[in-house]
C-alpha atoms as a PDB file:
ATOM      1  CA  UNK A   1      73.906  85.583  47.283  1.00  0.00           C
ATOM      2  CA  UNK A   2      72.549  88.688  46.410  1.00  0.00           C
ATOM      3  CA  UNK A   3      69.694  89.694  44.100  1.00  0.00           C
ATOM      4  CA  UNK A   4      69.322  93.063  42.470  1.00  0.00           C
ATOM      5  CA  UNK A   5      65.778  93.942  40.616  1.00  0.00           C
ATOM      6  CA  UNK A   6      66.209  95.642  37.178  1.00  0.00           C
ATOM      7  CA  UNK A   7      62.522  95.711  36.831  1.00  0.00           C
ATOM      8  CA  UNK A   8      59.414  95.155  38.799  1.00  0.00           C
ATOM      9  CA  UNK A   9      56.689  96.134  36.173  1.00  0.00           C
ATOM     10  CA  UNK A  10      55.532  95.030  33.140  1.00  0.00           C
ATOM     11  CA  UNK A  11      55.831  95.780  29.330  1.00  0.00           C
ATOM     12  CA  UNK A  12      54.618  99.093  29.441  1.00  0.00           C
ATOM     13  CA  UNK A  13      54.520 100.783  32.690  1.00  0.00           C
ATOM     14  CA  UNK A  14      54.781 104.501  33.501  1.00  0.00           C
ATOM     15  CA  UNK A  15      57.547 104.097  36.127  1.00  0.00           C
ATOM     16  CA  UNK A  16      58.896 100.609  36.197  1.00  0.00           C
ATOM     17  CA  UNK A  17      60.915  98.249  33.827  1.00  0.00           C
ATOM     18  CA  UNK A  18      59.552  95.110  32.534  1.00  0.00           C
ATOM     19  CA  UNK A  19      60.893  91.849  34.211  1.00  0.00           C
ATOM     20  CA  UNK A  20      64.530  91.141  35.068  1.00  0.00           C
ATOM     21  CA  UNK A  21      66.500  90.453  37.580  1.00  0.00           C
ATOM     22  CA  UNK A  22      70.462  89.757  38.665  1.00  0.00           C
ATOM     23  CA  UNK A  23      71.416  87.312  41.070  1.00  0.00           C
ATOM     24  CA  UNK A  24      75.103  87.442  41.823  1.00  0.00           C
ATOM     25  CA  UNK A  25      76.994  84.451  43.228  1.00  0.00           C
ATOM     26  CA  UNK A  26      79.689  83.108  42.236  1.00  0.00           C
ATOM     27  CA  UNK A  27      78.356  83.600  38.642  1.00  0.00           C
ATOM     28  CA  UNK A  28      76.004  86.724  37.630  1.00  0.00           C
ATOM     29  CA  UNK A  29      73.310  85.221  36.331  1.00  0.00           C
ATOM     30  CA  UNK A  30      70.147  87.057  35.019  1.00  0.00           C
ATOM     31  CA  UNK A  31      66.912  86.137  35.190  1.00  0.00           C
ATOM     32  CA  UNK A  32      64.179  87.510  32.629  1.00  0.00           C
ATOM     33  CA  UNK A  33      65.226  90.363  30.260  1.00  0.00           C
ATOM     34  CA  UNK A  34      62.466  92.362  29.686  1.00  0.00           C
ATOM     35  CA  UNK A  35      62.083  96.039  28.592  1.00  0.00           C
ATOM     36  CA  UNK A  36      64.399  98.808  29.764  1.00  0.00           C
ATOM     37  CA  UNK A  37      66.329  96.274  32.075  1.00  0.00           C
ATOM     38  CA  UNK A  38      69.731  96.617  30.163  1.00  0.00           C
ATOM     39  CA  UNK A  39      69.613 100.189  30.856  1.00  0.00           C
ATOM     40  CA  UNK A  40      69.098  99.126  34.813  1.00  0.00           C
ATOM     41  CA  UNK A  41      71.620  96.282  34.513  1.00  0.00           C
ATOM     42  CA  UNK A  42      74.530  99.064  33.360  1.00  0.00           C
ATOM     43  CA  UNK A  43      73.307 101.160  36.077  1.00  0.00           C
ATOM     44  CA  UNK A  44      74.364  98.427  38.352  1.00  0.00           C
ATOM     45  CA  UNK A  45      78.300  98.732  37.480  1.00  0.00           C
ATOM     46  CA  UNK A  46      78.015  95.206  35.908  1.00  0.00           C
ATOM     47  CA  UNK A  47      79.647  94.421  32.779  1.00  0.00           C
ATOM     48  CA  UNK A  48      77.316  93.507  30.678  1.00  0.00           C
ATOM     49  CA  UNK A  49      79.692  91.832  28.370  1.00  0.00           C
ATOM     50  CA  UNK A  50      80.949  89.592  31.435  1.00  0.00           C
ATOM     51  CA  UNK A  51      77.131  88.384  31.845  1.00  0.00           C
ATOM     52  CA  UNK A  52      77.544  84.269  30.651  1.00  0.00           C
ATOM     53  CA  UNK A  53      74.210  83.070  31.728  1.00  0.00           C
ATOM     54  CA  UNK A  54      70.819  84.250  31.027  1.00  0.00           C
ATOM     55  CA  UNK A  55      67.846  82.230  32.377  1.00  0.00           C
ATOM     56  CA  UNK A  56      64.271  82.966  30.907  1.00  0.00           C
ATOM     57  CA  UNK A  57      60.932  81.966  32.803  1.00  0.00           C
ATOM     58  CA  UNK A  58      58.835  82.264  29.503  1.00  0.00           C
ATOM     59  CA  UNK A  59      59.074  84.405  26.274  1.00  0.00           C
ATOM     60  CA  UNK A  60      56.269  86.730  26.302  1.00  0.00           C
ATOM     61  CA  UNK A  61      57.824  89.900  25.205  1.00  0.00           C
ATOM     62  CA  UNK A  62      58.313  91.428  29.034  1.00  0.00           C
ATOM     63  CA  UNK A  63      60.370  88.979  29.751  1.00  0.00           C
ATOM     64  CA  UNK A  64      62.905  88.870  27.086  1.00  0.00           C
ATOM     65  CA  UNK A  65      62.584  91.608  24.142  1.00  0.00           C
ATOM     66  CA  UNK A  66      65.578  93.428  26.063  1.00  0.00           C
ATOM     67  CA  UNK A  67      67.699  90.444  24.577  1.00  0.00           C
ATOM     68  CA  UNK A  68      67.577  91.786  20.957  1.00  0.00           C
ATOM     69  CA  UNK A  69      69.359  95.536  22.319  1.00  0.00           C
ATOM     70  CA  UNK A  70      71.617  93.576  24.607  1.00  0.00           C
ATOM     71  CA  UNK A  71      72.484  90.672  22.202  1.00  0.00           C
ATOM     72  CA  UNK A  72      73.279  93.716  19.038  1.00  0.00           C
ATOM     73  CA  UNK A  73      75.662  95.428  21.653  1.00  0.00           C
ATOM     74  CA  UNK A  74      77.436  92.589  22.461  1.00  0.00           C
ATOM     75  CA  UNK A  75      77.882  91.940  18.505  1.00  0.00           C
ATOM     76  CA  UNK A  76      79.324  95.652  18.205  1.00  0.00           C
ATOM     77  CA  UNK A  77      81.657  95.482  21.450  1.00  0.00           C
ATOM     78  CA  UNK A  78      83.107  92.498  19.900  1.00  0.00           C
ATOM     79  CA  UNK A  79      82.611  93.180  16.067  1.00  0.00           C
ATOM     80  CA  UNK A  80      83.837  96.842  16.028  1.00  0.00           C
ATOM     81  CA  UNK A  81      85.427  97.513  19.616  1.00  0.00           C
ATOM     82  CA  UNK A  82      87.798  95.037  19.959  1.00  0.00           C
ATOM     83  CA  UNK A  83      86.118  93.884  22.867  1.00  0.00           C
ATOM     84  CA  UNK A  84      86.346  90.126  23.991  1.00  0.00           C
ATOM     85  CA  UNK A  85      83.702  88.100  25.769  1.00  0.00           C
ATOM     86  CA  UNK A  86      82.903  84.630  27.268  1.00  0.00           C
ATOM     87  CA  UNK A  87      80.823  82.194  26.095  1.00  0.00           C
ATOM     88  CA  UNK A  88      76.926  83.398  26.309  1.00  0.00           C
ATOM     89  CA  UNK A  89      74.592  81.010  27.766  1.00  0.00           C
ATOM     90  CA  UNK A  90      71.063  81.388  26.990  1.00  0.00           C
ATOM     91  CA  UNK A  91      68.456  78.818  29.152  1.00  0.00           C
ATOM     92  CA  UNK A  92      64.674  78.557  28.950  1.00  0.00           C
ATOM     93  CA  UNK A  93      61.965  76.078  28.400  1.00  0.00           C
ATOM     94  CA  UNK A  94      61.248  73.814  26.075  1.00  0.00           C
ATOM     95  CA  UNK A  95      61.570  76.018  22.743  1.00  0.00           C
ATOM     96  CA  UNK A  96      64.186  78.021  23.898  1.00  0.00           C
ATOM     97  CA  UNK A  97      66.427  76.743  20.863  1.00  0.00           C
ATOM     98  CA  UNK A  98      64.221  77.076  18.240  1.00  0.00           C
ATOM     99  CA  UNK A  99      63.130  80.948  19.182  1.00  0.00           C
ATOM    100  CA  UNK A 100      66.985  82.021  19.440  1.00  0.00           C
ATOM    101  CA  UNK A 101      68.255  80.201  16.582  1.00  0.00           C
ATOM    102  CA  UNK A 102      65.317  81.799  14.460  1.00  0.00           C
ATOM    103  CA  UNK A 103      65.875  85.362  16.068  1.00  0.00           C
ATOM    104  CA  UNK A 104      69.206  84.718  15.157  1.00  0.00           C
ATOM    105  CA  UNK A 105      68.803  83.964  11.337  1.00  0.00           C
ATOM    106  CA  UNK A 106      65.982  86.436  10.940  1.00  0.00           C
ATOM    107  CA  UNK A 107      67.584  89.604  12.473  1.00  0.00           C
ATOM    108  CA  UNK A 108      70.936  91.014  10.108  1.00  0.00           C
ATOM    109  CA  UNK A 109      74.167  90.049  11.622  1.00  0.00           C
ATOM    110  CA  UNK A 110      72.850  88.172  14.533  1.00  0.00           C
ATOM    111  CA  UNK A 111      73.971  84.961  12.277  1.00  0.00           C
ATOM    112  CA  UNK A 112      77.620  85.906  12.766  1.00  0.00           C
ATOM    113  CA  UNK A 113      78.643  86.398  16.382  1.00  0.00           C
ATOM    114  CA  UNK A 114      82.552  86.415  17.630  1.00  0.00           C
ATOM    115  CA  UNK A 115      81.776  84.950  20.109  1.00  0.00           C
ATOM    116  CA  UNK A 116      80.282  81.273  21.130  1.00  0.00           C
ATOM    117  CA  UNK A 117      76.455  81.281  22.472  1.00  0.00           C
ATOM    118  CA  UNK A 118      74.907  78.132  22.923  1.00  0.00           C
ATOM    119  CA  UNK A 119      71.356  77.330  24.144  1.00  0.00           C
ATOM    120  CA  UNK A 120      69.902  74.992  26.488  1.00  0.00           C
ATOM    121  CA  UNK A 121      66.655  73.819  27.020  1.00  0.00           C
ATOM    122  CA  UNK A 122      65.617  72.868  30.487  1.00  0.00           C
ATOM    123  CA  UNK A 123      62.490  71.207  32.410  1.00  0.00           C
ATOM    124  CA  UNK A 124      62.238  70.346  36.182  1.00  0.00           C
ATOM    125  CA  UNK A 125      65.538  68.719  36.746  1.00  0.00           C
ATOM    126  CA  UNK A 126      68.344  70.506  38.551  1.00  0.00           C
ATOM    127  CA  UNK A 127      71.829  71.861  37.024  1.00  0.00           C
ATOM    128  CA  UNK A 128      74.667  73.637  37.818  1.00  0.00           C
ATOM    129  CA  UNK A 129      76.405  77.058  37.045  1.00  0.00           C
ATOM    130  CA  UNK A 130      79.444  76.900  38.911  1.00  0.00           C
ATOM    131  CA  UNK A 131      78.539  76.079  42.446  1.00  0.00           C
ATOM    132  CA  UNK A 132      75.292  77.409  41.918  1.00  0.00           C
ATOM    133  CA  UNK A 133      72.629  75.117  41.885  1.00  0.00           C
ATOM    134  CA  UNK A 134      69.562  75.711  39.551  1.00  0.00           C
ATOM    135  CA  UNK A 135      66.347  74.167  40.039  1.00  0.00           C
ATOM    136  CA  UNK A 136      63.836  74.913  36.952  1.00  0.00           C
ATOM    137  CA  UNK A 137      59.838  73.841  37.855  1.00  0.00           C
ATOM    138  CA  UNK A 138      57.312  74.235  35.725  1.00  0.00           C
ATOM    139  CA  UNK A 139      54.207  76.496  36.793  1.00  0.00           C
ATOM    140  CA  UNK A 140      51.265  77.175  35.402  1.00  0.00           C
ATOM    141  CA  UNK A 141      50.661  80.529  33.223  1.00  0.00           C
ATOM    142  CA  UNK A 142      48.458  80.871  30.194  1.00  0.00           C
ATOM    143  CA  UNK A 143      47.176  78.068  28.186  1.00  0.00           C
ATOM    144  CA  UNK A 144      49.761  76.218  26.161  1.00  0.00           C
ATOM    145  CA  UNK A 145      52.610  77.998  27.299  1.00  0.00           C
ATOM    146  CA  UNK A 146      55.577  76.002  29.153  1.00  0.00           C
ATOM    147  CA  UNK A 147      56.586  78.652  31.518  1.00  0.00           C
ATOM    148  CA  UNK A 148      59.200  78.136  34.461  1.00  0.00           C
ATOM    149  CA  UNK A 149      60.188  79.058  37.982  1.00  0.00           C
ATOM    150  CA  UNK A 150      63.467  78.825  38.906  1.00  0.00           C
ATOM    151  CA  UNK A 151      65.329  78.248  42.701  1.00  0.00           C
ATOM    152  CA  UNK A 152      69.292  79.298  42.888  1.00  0.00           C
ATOM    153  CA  UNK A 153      70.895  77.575  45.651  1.00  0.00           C
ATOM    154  CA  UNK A 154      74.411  79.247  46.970  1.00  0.00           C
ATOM    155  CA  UNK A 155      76.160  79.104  50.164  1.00  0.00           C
ATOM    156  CA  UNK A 156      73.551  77.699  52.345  1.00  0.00           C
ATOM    157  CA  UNK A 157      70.918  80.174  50.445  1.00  0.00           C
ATOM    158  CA  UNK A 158      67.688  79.781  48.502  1.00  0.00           C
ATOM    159  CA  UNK A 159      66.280  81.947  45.710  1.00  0.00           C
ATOM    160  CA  UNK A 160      63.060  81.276  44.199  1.00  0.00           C
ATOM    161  CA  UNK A 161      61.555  83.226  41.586  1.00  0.00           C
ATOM    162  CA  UNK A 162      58.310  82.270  39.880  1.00  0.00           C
ATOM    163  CA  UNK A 163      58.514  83.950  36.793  1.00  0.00           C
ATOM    164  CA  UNK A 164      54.853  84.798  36.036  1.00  0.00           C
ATOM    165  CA  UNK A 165      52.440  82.018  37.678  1.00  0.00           C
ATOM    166  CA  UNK A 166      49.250  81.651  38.797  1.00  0.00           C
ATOM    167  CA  UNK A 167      48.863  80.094  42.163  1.00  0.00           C
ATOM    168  CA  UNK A 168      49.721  76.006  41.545  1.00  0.00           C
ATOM    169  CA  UNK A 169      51.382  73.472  43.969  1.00  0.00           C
ATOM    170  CA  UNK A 170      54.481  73.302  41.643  1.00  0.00           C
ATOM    171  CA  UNK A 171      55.030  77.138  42.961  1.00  0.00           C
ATOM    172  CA  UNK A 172      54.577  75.990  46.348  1.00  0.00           C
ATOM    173  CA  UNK A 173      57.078  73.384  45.987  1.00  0.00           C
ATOM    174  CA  UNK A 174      59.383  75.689  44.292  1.00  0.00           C
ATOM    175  CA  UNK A 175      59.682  77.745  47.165  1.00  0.00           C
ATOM    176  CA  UNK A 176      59.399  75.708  49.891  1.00  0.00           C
ATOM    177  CA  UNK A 177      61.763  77.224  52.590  1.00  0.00           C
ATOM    178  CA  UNK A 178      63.622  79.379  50.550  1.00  0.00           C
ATOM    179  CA  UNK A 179      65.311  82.206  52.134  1.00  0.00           C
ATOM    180  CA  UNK A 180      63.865  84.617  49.291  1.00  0.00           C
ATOM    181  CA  UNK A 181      61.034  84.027  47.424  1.00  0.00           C
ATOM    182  CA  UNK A 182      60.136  86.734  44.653  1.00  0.00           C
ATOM    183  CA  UNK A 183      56.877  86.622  43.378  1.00  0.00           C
ATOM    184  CA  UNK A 184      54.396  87.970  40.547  1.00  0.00           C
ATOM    185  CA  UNK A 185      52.266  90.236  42.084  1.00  0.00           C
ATOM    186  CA  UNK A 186      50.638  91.389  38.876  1.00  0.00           C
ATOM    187  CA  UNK A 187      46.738  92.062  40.903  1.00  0.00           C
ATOM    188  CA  UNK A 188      45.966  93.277  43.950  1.00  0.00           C
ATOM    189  CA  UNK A 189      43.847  91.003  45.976  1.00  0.00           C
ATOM    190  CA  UNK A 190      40.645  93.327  45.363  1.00  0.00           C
ATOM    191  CA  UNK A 191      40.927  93.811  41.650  1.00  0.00           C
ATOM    192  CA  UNK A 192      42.259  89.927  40.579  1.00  0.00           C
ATOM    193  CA  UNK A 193      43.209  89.481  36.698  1.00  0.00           C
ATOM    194  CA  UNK A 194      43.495  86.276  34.821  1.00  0.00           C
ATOM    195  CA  UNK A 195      46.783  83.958  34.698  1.00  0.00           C
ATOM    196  CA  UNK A 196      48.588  85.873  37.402  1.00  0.00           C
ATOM    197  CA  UNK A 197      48.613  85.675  41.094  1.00  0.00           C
ATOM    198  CA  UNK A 198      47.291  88.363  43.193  1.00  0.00           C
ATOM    199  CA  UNK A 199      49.106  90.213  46.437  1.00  0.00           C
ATOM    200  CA  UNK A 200      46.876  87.651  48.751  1.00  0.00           C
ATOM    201  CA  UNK A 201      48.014  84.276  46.883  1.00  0.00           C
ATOM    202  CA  UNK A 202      51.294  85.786  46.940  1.00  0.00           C
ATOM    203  CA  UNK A 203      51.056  85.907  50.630  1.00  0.00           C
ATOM    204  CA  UNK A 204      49.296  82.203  50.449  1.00  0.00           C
ATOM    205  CA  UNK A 205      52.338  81.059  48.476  1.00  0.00           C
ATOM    206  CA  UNK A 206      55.015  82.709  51.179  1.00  0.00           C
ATOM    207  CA  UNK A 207      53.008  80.582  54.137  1.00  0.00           C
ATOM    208  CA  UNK A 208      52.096  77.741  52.574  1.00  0.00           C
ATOM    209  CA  UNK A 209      56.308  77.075  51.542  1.00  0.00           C
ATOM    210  CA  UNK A 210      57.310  78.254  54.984  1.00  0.00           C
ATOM    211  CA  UNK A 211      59.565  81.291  52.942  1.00  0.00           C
ATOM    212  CA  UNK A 212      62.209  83.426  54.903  1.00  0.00           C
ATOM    213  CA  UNK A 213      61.293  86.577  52.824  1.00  0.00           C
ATOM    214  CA  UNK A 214      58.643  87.571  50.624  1.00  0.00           C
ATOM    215  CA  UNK A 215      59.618  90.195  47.538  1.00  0.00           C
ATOM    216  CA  UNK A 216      56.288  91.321  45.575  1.00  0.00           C
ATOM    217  CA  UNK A 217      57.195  92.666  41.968  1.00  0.00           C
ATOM    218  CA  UNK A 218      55.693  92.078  38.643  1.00  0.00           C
ATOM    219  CA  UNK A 219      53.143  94.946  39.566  1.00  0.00           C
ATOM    220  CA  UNK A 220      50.744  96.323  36.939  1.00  0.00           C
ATOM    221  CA  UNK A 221      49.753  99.969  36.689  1.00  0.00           C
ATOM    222  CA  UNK A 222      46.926  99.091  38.624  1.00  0.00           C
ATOM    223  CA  UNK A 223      49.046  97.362  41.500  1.00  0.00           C
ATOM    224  CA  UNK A 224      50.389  99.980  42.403  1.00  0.00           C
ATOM    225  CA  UNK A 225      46.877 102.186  43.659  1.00  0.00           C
ATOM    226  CA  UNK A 226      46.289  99.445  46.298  1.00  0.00           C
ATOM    227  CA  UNK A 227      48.604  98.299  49.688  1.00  0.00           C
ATOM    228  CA  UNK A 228      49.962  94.987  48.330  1.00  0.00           C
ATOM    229  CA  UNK A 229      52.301  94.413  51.319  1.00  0.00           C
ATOM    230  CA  UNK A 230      49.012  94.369  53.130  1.00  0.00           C
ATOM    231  CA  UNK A 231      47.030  92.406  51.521  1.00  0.00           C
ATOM    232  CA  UNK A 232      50.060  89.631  51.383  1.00  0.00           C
ATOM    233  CA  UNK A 233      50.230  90.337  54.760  1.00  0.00           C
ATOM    234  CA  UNK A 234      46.739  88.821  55.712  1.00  0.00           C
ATOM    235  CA  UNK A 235      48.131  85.561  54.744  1.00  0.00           C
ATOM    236  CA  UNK A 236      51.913  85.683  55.563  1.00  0.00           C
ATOM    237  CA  UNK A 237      53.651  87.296  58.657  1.00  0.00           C
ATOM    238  CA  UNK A 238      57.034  87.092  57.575  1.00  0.00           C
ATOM    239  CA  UNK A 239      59.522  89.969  56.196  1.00  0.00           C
ATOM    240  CA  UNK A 240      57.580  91.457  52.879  1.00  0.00           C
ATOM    241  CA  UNK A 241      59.220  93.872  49.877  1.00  0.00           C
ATOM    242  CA  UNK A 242      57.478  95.657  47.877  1.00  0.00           C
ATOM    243  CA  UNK A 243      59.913  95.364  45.078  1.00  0.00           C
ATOM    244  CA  UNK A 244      61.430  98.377  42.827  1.00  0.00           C
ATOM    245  CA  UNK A 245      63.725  98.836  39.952  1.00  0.00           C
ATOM    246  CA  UNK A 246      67.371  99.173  41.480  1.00  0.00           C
ATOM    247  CA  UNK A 247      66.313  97.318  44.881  1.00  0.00           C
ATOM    248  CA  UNK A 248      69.266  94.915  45.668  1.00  0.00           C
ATOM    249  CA  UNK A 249      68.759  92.605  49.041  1.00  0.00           C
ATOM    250  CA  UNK A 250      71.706  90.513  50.434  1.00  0.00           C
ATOM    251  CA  UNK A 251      71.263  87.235  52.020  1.00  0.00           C
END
């Protein structure tokens, strides 16, 4: 298993992409597609139109507008090119359908793909892609918005990635004993904001689920001016990243 970050910031940040991340195992599956993560993702040496599985935590614009540019290229590769693809996947919460099919029938000659692209709505119980073993969990965001963590389990391995939580026991759970957990670290511990954790829950989180690693990401501009790893550190004595755009970590 091996998880790359396309982007550790958020929507508009001076020197980091918006949320996204690859996790390759024996699928590549993305997680999040936020802002200026395609643009990372073909910097990886991917191909972008093998991707068959993209898995969203939430749909607040830095977390999936990158969609729309990476959806309209895969129209033209296959439209225009003579490209082929595989089936496209796309997998969210509750409402997941409904957004994509709209997008779809609002936005000129999304209606018409070459290709299949089906959508699936998912809610704290397990599936499968391949023999990788996805475990969504609801945490808690902003008010009346289902968001989700997700847990990728490969060859004796365990992701967890809380999309963008505050701290809640369903995040604790979600990573409990996970090699890798990768966590929004929107705050620094001195200078909290509302709806997202802070670099000292996200050291709370890592100890209280017992995590192998700890990757911090997610940062706002103002994350950045303050030692994060440091103030996770207080809580959690384990292995801590301070995560960038292009950072890949093998487990």
């Amino acid at each position: 298993m091996r998880l790359t970050i396309l982007g550790s910031g958020t929507n508009v940040h001076p020197t980091r992409a918006a949320a996204g991340y690859l996790v390759r195992t024996d699928h590549d599956i993305l997680l999040d597609f936020g802002p200026r993560t395609l643009m990372n993702l073909i910097k990886t040496g991917v191909d972008r139109n093998r991707i068959t599985h993209i898995l969203f935590s939430h749909f607040h614009a830095d977390h999936f507008s990158d969609f729309i540019t990476f959806f309209f290229d895969a129209l033209i590769f296959t439209k225009y090119q003579g490209g082929k693809r595989p089936p496209l996947a796309v997998i969210g919460p509750p409402g997941t359908r409904r957004l994509f099919k709209g997008l779809c029938a609002a936005v000129p000659g999304f209606s018409s793909a070459p290709f299949d692209m089906t959508f699936k709505e998912v809610d704290d119980r397990p599936f499968w892609i391949g023999k990788t073993r996805i475990l969504p969990q609801r945490v808690t965001h902003s008010p009346r918005l289902r968001c989700l963590g997700y847990r990728l389990e490969y060859g004796g391995k365990a992701l967890a990635y809380s999309g963008d939580s505050q701290y809640c026991a369903s995040l604790v759970r979600l990573c409990r004993e996970v090699d890798l957990a990768v966590l929004d670290c929107s705050f620094p511990a001195n200078r909290p904001g509302p709806v997202h954790l802070h670099a000292g829950q996200c050291g709370q989180v890592a100890k209280e689920a017992g995590v192998g690693q700890l990757v911090l990401s997610h940062f706002y501009p103002i994350a950045d001016r303050y030692d994060v790893k440091a103030q996770a550190g207080k809580q959690y004595r384990g292995k801590i990243w301070k995560g960038k755009d292009g950072m890949t970590i093998s487990l």
